[in-house]
N, C-alpha and C. Protein backbone atom coordinates (compact mmCIF):
# COMPACT_ATOMS: atom_id res chain seq x y z
N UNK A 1 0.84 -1.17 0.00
CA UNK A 1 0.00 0.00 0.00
C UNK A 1 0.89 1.24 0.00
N UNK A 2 0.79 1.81 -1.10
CA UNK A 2 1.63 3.10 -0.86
C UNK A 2 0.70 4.36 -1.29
N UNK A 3 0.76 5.75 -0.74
CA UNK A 3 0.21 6.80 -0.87
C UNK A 3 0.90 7.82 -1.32
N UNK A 4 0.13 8.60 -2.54
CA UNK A 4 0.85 9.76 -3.46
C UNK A 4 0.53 10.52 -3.15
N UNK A 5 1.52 11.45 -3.28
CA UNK A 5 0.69 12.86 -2.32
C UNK A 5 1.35 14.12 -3.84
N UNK A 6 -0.19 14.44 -4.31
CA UNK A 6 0.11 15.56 -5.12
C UNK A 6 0.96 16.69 -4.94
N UNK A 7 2.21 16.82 -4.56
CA UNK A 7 2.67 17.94 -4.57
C UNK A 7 1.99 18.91 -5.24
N UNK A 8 2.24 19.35 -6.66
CA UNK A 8 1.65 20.41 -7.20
C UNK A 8 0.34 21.06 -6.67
N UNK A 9 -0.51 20.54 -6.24
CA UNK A 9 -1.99 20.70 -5.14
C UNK A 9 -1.37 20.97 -4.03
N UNK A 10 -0.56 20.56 -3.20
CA UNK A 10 -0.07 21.27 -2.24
C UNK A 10 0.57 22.29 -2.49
N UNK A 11 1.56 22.93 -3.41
CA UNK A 11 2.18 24.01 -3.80
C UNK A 11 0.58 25.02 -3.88
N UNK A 12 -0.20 24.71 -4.79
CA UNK A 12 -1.29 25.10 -5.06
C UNK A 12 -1.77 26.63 -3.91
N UNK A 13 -2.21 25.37 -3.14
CA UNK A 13 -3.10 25.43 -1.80
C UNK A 13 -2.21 26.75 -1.17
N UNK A 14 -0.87 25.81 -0.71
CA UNK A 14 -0.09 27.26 0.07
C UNK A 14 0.50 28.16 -0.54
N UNK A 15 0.09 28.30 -2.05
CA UNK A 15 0.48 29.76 -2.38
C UNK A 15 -1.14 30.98 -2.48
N UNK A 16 -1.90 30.07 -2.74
CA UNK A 16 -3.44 30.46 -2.74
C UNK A 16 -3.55 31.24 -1.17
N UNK A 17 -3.42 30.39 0.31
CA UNK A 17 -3.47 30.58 1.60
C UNK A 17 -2.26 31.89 1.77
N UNK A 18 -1.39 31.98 1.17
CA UNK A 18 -0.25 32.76 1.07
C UNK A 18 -0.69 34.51 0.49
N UNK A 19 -1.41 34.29 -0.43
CA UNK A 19 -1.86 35.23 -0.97
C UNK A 19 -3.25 35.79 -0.54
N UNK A 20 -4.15 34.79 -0.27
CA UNK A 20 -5.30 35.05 0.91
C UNK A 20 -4.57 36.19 2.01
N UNK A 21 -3.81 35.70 2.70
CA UNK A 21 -3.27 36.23 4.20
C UNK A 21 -2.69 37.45 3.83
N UNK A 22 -2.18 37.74 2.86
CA UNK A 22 -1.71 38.75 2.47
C UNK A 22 -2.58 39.76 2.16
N UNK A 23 -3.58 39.60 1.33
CA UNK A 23 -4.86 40.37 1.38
C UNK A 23 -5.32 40.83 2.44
N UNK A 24 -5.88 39.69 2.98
CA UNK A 24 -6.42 40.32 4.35
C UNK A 24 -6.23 41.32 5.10
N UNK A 25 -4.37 40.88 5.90
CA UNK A 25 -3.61 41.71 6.12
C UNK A 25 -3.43 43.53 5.83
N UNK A 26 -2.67 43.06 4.55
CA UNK A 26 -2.78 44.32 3.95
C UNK A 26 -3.97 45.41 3.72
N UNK A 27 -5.13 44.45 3.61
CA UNK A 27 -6.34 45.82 3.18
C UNK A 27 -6.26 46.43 4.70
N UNK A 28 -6.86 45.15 5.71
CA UNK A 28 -6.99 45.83 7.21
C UNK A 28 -5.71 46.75 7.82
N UNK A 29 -4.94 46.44 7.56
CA UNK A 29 -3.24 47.45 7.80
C UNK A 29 -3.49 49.33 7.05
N UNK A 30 -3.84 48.70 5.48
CA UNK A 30 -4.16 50.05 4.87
C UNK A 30 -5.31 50.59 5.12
N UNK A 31 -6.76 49.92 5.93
CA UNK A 31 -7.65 50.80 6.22
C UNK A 31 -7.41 51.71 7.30
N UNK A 32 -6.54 51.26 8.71
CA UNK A 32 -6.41 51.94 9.87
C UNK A 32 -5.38 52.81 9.42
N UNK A 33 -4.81 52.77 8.55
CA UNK A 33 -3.92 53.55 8.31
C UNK A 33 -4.59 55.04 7.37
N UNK A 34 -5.63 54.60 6.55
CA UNK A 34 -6.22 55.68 6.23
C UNK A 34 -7.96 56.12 7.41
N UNK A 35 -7.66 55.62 8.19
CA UNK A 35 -8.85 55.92 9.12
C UNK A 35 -7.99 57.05 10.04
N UNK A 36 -6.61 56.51 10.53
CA UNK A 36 -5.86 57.47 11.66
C UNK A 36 -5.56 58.65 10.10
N UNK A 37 -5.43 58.73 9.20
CA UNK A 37 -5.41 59.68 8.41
C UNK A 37 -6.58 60.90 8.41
N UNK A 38 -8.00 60.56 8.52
CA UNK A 38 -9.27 60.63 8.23
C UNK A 38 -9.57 61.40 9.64
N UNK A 39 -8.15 61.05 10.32
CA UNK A 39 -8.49 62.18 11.70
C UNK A 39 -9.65 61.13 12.70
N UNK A 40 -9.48 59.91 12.43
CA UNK A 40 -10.51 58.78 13.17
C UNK A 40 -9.92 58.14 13.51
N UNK A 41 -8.94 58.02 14.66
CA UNK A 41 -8.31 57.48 15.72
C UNK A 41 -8.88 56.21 16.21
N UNK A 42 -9.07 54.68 15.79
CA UNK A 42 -10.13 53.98 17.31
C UNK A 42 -9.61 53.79 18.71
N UNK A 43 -10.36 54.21 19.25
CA UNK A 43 -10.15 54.52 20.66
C UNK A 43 -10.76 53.04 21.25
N UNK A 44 -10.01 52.34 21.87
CA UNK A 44 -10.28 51.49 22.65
C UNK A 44 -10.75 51.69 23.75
N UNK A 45 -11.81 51.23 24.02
CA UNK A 45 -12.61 51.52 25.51
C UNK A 45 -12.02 50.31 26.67
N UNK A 46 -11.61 50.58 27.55
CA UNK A 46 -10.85 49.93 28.99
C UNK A 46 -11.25 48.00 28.75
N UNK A 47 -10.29 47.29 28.78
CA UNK A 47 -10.97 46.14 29.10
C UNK A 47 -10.54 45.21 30.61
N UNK A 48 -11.52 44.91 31.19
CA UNK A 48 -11.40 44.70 31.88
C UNK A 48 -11.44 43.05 32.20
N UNK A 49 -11.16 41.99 33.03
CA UNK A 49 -11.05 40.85 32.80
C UNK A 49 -11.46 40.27 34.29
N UNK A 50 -12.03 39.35 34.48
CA UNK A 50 -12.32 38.81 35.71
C UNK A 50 -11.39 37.91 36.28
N UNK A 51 -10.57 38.40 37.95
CA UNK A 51 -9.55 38.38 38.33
C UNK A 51 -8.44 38.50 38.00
N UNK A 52 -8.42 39.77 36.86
CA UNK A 52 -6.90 40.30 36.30
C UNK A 52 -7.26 41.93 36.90
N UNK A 53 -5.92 42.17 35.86
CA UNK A 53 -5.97 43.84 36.24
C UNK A 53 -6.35 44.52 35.04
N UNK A 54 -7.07 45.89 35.14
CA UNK A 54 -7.34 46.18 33.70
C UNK A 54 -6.37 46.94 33.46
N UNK A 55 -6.58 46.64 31.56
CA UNK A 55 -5.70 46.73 30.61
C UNK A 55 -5.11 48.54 30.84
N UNK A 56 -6.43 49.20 30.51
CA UNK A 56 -5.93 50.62 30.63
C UNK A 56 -6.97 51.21 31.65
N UNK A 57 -6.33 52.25 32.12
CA UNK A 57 -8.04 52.48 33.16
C UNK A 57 -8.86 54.04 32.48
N UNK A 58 -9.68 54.24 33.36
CA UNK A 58 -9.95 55.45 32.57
C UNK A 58 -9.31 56.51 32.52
N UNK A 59 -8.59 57.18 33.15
CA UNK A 59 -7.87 58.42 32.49
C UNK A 59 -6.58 57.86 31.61
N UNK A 60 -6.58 56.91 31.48
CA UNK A 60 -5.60 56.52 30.38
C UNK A 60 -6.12 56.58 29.15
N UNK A 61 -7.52 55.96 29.13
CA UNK A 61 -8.69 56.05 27.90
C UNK A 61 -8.75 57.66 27.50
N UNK A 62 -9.22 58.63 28.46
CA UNK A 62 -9.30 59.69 28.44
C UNK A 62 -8.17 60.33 27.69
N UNK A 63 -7.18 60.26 28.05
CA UNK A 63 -5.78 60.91 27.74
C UNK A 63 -5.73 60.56 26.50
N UNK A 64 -5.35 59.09 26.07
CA UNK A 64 -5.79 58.75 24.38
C UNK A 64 -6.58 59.63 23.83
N UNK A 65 -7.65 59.43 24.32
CA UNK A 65 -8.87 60.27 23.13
C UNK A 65 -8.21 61.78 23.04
N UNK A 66 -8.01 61.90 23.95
CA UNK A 66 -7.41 63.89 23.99
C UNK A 66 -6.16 63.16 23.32
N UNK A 67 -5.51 62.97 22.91
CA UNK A 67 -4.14 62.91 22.59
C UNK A 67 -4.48 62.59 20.49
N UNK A 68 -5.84 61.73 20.46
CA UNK A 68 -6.37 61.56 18.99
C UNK A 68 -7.12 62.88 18.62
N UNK A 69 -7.67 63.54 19.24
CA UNK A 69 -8.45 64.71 18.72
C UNK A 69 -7.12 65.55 18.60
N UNK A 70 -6.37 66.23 19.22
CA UNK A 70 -5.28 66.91 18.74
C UNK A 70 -4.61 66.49 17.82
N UNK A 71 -4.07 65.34 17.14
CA UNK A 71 -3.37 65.04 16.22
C UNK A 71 -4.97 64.97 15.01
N UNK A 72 -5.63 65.14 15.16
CA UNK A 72 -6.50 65.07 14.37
C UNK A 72 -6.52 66.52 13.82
N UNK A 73 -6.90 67.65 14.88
CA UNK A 73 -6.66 68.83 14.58
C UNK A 73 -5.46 69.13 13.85
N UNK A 74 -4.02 68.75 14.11
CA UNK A 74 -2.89 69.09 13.43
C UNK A 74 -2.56 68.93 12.29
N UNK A 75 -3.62 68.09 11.87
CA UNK A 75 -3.58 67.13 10.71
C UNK A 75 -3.14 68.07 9.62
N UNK A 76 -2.12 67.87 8.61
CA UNK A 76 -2.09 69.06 7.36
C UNK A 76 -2.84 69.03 6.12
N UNK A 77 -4.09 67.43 6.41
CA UNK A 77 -4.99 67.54 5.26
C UNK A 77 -6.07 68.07 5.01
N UNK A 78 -6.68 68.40 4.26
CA UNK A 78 -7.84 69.68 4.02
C UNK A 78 -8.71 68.79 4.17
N UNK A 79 -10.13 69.10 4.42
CA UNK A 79 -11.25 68.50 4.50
C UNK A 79 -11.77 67.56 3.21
N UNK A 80 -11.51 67.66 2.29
CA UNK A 80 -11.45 67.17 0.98
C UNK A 80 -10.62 65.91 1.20
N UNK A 81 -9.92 65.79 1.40
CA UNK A 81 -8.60 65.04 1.57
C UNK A 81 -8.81 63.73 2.75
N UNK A 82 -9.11 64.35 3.89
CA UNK A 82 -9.74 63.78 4.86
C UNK A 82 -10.86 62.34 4.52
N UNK A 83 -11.79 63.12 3.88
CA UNK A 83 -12.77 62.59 3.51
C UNK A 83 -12.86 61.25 2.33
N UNK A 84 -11.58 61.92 1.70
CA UNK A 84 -11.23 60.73 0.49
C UNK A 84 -10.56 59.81 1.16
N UNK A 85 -9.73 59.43 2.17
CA UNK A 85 -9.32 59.15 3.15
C UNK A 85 -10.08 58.00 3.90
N UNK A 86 -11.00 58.65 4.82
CA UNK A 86 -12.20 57.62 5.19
C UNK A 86 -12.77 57.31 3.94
N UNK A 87 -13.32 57.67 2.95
CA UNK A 87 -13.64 56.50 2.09
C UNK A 87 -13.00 55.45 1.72
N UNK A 88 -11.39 55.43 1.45
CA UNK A 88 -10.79 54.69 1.01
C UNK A 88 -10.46 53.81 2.24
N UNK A 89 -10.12 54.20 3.48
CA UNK A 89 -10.38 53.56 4.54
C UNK A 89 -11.70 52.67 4.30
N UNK A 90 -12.62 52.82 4.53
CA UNK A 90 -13.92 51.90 4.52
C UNK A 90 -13.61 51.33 3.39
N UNK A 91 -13.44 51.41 1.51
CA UNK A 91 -13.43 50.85 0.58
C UNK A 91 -11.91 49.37 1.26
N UNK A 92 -11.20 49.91 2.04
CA UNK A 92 -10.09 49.16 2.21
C UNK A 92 -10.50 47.92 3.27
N UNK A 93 -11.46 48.49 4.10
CA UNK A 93 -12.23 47.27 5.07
C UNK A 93 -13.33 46.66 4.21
N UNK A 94 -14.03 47.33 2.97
CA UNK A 94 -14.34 46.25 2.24
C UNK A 94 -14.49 45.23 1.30
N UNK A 95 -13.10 45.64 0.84
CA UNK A 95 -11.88 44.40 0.39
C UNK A 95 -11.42 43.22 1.37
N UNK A 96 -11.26 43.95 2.25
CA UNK A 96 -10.86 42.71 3.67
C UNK A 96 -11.97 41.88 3.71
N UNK A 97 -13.01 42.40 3.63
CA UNK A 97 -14.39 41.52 4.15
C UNK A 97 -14.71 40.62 2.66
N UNK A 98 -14.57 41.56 1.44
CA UNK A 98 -14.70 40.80 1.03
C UNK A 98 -13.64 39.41 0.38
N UNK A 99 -12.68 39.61 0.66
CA UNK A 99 -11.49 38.55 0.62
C UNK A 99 -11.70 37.27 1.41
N UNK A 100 -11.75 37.39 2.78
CA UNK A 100 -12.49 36.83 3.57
C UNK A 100 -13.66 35.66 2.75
N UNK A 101 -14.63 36.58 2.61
CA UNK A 101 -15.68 35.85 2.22
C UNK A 101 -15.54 34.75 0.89
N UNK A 102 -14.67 35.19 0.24
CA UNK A 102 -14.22 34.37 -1.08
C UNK A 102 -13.36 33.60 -0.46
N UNK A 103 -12.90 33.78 0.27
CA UNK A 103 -11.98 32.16 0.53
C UNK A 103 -13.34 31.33 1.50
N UNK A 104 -14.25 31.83 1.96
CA UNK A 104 -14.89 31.30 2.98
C UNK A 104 -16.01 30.51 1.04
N UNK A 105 -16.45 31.21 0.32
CA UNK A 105 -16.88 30.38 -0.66
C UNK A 105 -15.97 29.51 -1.01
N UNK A 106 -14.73 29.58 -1.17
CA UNK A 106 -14.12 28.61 -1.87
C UNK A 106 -13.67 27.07 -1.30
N UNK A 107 -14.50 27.77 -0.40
CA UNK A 107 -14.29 26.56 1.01
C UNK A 107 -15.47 25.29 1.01
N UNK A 108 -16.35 26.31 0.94
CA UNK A 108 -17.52 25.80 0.95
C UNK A 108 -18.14 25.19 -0.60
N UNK A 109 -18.04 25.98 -1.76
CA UNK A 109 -18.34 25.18 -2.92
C UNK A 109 -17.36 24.06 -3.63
N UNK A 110 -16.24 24.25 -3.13
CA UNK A 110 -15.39 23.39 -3.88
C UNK A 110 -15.36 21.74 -2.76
C-alpha cells in the first residue's frame, strides 16, 4: 500500500493561503492607516477581565482620546482630503471583508 501525495496541489493550496493572508492583512493594515489619516483614531474603551488587572483604566482612555483629537486637529490635510481618506479607509475594510468571504466560498463550494 503506498500513498501519493500531489505535490503540485499542495504548492497550489499554500500559495493560494499565502496570498489570501496577504490580502487580508494588507487591506486591514491600509484601512487603519487611512482611518488614523481621516483624523478617526479607534479609541479602545478599557478592558477589563475577571480576576486580572485592567488593561488601561480610565484616564488613560481619556488621555488617548485627547491625545487623537489633537493630532486630528494638526492634521495638514484639508477636508477634501480627509474625507477621500475615510472612504478609502472603509473601501479598504471592504476588500478585507470581502477577501475573507471568497476564501470562505471557496471553502464551501469546492
Amino acid at each position: 500500500m503506498s500513498i501519493e501525495v500531489d505535490w503540485f496541489a499542495f504548492v497550489q493550496v499554500f500559495v493560494a493561503a499565502l496570498i489570501g493572508a496577504l490580502l487580508v492583512v494588507g487591506f486591514y493594515a491600509m484601512g487603519l492607516r487611512l482611518l488614523v489619516r481621516a483624523g478617526r483614531a479607534p479609541v479602545v474603551a478599557p478592558a477589563e477581565f475577571t480576576d486580572a488587572i485592567t488593561v488601561i483604566s480610565d484616564k488613560d482612555a481619556r488621555r488617548a482620546a485627547k491625545a487623537a483629537a489633537n493630532a486630528a486637529k494638526k492634521s495638514p490635510l484639508t477636508d477634501a482630503q480627509k474625507q477621500a481618506a475615510l472612504v478609502g479607509a472603509y473601501a479598504s475594510f471592504t476588500m478585507c471583508a470581502l477577501a475573507v468571504l471568497a476564501g470562505l466560498a471557496l471553502i464551501v463550494i469546492k
